[in-house]
N, C-alpha and C. Protein backbone atom coordinates (compact mmCIF):
# COMPACT_ATOMS: atom_id res chain seq x y z
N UNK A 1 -14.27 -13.05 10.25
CA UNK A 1 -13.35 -13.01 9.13
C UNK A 1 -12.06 -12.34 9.58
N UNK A 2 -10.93 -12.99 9.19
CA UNK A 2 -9.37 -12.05 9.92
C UNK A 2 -9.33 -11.38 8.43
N UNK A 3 -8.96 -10.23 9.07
CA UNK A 3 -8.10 -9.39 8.28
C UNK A 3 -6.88 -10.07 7.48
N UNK A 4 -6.68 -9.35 6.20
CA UNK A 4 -6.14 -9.39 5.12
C UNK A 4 -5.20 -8.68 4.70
N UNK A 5 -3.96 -8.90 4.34
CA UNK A 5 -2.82 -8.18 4.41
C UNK A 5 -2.40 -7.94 3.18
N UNK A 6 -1.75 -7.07 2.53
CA UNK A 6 -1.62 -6.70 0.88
C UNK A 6 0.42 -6.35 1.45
N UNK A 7 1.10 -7.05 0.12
CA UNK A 7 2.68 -6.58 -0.14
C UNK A 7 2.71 -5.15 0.03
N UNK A 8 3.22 -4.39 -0.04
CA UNK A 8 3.44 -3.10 -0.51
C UNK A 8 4.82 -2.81 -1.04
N UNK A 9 6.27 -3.63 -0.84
CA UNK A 9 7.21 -3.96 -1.04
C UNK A 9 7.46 -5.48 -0.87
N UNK A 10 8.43 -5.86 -1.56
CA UNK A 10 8.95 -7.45 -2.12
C UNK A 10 9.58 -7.91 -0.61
N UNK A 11 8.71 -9.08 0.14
CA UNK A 11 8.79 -9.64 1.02
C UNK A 11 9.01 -11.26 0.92
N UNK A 12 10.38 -11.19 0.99
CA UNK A 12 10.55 -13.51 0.91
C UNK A 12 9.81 -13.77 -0.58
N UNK A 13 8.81 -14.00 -0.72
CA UNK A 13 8.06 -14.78 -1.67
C UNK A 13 6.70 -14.21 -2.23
N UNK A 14 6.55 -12.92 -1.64
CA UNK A 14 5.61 -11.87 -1.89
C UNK A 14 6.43 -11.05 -2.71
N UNK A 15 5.23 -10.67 -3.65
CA UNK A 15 5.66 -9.25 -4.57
C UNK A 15 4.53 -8.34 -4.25
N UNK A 16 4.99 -7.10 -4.79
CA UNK A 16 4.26 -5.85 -4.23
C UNK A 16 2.58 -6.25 -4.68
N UNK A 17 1.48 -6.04 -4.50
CA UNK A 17 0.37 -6.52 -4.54
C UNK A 17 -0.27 -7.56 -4.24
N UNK A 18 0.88 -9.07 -3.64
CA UNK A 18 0.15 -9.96 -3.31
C UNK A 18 -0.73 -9.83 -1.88
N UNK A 19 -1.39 -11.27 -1.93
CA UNK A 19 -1.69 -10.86 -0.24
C UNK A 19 -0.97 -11.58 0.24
N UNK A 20 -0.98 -11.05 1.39
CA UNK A 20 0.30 -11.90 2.19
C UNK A 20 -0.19 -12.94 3.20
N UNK A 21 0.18 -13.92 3.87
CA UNK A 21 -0.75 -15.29 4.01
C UNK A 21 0.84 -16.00 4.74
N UNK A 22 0.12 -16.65 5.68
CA UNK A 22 1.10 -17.33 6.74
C UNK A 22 2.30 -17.24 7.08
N UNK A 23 1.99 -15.86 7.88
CA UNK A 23 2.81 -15.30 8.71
C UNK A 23 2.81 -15.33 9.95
N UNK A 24 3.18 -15.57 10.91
CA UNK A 24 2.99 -15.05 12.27
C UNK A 24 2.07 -13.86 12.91
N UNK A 25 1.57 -13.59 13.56
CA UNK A 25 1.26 -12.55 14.70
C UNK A 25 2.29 -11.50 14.40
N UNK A 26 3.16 -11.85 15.09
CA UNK A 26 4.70 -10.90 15.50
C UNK A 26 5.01 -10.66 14.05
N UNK A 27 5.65 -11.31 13.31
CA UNK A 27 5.65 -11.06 11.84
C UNK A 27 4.68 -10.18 10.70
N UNK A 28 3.80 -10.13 11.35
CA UNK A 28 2.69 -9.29 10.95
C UNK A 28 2.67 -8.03 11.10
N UNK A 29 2.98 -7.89 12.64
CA UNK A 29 3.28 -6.30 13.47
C UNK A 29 4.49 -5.73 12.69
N UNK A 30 5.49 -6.53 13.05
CA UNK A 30 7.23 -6.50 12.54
C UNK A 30 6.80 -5.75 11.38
N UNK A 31 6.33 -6.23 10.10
CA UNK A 31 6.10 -5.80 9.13
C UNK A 31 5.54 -4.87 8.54
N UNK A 32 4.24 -4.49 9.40
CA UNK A 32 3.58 -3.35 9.48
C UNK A 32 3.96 -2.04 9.71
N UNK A 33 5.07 -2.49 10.80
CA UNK A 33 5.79 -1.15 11.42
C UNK A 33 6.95 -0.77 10.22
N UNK A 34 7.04 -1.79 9.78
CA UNK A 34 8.26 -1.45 8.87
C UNK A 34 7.74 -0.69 7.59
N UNK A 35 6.11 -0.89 7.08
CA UNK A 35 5.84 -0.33 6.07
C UNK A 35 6.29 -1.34 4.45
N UNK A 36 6.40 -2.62 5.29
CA UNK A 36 6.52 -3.48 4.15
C UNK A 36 4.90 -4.43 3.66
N UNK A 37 3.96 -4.08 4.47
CA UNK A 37 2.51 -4.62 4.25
C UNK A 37 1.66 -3.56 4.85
N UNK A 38 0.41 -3.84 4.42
CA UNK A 38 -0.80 -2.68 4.48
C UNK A 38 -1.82 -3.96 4.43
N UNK A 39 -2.85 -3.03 5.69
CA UNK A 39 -4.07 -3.90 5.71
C UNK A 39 -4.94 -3.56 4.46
N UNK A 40 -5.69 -4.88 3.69
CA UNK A 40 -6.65 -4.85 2.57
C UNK A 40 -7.62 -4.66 2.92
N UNK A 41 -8.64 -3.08 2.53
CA UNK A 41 -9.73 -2.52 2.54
C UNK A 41 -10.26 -2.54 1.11
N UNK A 42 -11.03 -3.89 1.35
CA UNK A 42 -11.82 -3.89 -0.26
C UNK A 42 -12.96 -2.17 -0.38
N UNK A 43 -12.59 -2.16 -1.51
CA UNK A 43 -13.32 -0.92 -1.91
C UNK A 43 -14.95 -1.28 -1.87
N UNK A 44 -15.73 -0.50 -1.71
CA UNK A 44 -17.60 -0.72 -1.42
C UNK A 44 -17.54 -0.61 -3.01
N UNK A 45 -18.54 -1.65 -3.39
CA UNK A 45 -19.34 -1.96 -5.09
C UNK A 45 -20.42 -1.44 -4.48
N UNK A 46 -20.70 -0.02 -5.43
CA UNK A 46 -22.19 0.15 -5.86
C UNK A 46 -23.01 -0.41 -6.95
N UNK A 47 -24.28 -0.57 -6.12
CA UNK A 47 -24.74 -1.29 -6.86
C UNK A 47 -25.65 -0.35 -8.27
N UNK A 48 -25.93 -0.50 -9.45
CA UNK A 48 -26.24 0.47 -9.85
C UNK A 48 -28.11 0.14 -9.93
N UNK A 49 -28.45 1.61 -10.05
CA UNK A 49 -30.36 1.48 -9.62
C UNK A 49 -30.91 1.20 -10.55
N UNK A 50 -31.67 0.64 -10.47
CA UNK A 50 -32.68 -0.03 -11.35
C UNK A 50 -33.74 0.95 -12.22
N UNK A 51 -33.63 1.10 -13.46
CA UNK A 51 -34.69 1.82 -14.42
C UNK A 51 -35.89 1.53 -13.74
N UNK A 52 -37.12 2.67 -13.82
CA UNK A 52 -38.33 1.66 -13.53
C UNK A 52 -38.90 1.51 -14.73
N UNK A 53 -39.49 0.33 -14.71
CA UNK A 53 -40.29 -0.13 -16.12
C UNK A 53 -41.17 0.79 -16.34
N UNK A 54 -41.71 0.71 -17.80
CA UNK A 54 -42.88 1.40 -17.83
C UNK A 54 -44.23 1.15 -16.88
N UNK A 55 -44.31 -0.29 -17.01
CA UNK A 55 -45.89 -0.02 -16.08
C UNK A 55 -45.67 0.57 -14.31
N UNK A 56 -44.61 0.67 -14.16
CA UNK A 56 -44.01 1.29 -12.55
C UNK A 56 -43.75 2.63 -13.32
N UNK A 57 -43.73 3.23 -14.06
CA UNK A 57 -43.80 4.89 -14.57
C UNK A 57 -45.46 4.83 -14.53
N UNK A 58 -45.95 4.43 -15.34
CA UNK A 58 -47.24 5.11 -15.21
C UNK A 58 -47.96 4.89 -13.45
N UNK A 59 -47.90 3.90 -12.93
CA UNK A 59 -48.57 3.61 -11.49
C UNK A 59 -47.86 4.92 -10.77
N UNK A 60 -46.47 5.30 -10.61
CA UNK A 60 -45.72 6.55 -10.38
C UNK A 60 -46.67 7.62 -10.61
N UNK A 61 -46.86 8.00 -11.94
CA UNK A 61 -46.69 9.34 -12.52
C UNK A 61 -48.35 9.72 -12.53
């Protein structure tokens, strides 16, 4: 999977939050250094835990 690039400032046809998408290599760097894009680190989903049923409480308890 390639990495994913997020606006951070208004670039050509990007606004701040898009992702940014067919660019160059070099254009990529260029941009990075400039602080006009940031790599996208999806945040981790927890998952939430499961109640145990009653008949898994009593076999438990």
């Amino acid at each position: 999977m390639s990495k994913l690039y997020e606006a951070v400032k208004p670039i050509g046809r990007f606004v701040p939050g898009d992702f940014v998408a067919g660019l160059s290599d070099s254009e990529i760097l260029e941009h990075l250094g400039k602080g006009n894009i940031k790599e996208h680190v999806p945040e981790p989903v927890e998952t939430p835990k499961a109640k145990p049923t009653k008949t898994e409480a009593k076999l438990d308890g």
